[in-house]
Protein backbone atom coordinates (compact mmCIF):
# COMPACT_ATOMS: atom_id res chain seq x y z
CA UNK A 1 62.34 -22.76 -12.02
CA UNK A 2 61.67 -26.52 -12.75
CA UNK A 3 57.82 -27.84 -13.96
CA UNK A 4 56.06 -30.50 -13.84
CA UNK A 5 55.97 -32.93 -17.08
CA UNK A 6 52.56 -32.58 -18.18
CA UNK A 7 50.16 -34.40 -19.99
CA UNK A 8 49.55 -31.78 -22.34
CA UNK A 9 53.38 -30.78 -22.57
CA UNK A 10 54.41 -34.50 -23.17
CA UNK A 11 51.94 -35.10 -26.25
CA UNK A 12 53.30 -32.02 -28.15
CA UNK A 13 56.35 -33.89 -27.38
CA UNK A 14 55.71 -36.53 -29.16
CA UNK A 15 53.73 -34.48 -31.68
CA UNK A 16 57.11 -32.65 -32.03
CA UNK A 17 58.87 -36.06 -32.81
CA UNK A 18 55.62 -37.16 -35.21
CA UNK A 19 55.76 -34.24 -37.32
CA UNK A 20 60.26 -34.22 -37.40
CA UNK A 21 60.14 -38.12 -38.76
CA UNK A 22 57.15 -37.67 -41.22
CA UNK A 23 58.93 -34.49 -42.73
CA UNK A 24 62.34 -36.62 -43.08
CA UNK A 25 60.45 -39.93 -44.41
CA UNK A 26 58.69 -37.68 -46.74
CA UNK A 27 61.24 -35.97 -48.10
CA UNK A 28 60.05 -32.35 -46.80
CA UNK A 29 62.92 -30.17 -46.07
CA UNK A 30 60.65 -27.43 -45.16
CA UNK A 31 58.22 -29.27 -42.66
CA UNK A 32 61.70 -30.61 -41.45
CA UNK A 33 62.92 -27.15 -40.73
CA UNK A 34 59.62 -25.95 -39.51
CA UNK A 35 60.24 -28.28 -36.47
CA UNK A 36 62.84 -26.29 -34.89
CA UNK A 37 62.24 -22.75 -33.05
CA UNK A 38 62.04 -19.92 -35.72
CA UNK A 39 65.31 -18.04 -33.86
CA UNK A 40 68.06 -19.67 -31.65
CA UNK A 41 67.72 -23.42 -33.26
CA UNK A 42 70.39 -25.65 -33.99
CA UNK A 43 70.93 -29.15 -35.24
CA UNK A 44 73.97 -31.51 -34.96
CA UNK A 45 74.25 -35.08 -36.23
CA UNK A 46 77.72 -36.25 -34.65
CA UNK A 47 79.11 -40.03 -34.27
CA UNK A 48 79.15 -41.48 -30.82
CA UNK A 49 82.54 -41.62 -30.73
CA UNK A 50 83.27 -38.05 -31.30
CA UNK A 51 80.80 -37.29 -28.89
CA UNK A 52 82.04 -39.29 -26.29
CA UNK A 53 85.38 -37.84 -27.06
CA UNK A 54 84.01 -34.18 -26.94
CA UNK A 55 85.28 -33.82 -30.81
CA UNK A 56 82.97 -31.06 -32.52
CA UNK A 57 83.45 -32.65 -35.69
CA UNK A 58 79.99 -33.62 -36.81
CA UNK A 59 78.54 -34.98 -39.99
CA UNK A 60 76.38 -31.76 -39.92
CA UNK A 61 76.86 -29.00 -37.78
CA UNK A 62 73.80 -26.78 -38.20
CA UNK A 63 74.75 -24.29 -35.24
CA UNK A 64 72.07 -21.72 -35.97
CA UNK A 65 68.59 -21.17 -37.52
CA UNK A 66 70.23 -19.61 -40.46
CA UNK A 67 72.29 -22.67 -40.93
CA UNK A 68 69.27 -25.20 -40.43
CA UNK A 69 67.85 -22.55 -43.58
CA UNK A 70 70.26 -23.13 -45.44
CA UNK A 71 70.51 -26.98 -45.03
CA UNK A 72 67.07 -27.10 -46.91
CA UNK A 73 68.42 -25.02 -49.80
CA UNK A 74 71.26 -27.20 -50.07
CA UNK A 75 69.01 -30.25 -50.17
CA UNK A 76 66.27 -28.90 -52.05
CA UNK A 77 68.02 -26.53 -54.49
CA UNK A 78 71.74 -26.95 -54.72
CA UNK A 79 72.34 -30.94 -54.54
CA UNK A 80 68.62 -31.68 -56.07
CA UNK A 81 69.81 -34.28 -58.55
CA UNK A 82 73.15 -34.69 -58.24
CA UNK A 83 72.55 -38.08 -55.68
CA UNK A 84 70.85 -41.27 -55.74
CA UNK A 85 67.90 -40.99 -54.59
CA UNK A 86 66.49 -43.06 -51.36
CA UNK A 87 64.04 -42.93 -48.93
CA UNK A 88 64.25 -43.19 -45.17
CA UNK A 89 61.84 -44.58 -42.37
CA UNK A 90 62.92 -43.55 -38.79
CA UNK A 91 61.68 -45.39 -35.80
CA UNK A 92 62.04 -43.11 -32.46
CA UNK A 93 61.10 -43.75 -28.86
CA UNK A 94 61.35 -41.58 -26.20
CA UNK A 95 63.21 -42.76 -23.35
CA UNK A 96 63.02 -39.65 -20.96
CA UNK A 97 61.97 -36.07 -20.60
CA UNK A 98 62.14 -33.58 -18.15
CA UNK A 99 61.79 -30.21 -17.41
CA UNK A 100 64.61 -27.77 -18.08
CA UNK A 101 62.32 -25.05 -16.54
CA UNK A 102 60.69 -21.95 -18.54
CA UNK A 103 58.60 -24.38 -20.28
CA UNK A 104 61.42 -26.23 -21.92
CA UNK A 105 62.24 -30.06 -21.58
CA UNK A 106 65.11 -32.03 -22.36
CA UNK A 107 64.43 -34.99 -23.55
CA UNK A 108 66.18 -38.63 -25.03
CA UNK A 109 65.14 -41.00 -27.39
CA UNK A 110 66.46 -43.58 -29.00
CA UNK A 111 66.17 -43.97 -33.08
CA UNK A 112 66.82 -46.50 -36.18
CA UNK A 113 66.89 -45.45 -39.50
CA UNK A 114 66.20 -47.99 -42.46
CA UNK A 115 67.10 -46.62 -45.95
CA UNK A 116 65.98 -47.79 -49.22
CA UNK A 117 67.51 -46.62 -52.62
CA UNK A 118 65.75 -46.45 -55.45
CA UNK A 119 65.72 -49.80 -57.09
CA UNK A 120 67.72 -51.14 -54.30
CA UNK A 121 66.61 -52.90 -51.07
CA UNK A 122 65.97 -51.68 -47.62
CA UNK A 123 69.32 -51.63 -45.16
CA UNK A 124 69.58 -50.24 -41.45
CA UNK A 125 71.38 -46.54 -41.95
CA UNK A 126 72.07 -46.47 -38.90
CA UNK A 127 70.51 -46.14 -35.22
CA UNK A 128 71.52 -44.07 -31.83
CA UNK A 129 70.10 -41.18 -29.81
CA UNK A 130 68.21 -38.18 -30.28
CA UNK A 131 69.15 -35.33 -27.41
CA UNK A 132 66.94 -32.70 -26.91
CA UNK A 133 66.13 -29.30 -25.75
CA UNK A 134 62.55 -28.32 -26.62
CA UNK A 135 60.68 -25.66 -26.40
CA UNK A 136 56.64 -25.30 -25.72
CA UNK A 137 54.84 -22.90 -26.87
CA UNK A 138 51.33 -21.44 -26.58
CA UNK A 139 49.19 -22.24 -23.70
CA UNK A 140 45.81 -25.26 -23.04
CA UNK A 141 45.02 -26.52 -26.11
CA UNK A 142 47.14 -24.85 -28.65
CA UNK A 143 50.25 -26.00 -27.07
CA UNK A 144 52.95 -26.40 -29.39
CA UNK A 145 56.56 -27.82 -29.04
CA UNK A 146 59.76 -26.79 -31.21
CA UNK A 147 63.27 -28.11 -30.81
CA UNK A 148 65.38 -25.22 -29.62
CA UNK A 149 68.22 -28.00 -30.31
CA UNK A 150 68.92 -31.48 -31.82
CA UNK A 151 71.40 -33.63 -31.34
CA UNK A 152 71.90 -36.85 -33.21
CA UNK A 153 74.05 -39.28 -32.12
CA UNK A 154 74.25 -42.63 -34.11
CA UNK A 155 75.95 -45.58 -33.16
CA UNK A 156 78.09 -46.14 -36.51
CA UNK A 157 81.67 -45.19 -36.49
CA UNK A 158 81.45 -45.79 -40.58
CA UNK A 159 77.84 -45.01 -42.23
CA UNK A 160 77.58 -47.53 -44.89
CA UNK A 161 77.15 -44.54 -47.94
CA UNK A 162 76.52 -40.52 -48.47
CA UNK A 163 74.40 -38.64 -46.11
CA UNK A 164 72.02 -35.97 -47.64
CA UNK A 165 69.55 -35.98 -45.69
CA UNK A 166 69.47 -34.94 -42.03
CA UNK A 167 69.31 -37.95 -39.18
């Protein structure tokens, strides 16, 4: 059964979308992760073209929680220092949302990603679109929304270095 977009529902929306880019700009793998559902989330960050073509091959293919989990212990833990270091600063907008029924929404946005190394100067990374299923949790003013999934899409057939950190 479909609902209505609400007010409420739409700013943990973009609450949701607040809290995923701070965690990423920030370098916080765990407030990154704690923006997904705690069971049944996944995360994909594919190239248009392999989208468009219906190619799973993705850049990252988180298809589970377990897998988004693990993501952070790669980041954090396992590849911590072995990089160059840089920082990102995402730039989202929502272009549409609506109801997927049992208070979930599916919603688009478009995103650009500038990345600066460290000692180096700031570049695009790359931009595209952000496709989501989201949950909402909780009920008046504790409302709460979690992305049940992700999907990245950017716009770059060649990303111009090393990915380590999810899009």
């Amino acid at each position: 059964m479909s609902q209505a977009v609400t007010a409420a529902h739409t700013s943990a929306i973009d609450a949701l979308h607040t809290a995923y880019v701070a965690a990423l700009d920030q370098g916080d793998m765990a407030a990154w992760a704690a923006t997904f559902a705690s069971n049944e989330a996944s995360y994909f960050c594919i190239s248009a073209e392999n989208d468009r073509r219906g190619l799973p091959l993705a850049l990252m293919y988180d298809d589970c929680r377990g897998r988004i989990d693990d993501r952070v212990s790669f980041v954090t833990k396992v590849w911590a220092g072995t990089y160059q270091p840089y920082r990102t600063r995402h730039f989202i907008q929502r272009l549409s949302c609506e109801s997927a029924g049992n208070n979930q929404y599916r919603a688009t946005s478009g995103f650009m990603i500038m990345m600066t190394p460290e000692g180096g100067a700031t570049t695009i990374l790359t931009s595209g679109e952000y496709r989501d299923l989201i949950d909402i949790q909780g009920e008046g003013d504790k409302v709460r929304a979690v992305f049940r999934e992700r999907r990245a899409v950017y716009d770059a057939d060649v990303l111009p270095r090393y990915i380590v950190f999810p899009f």
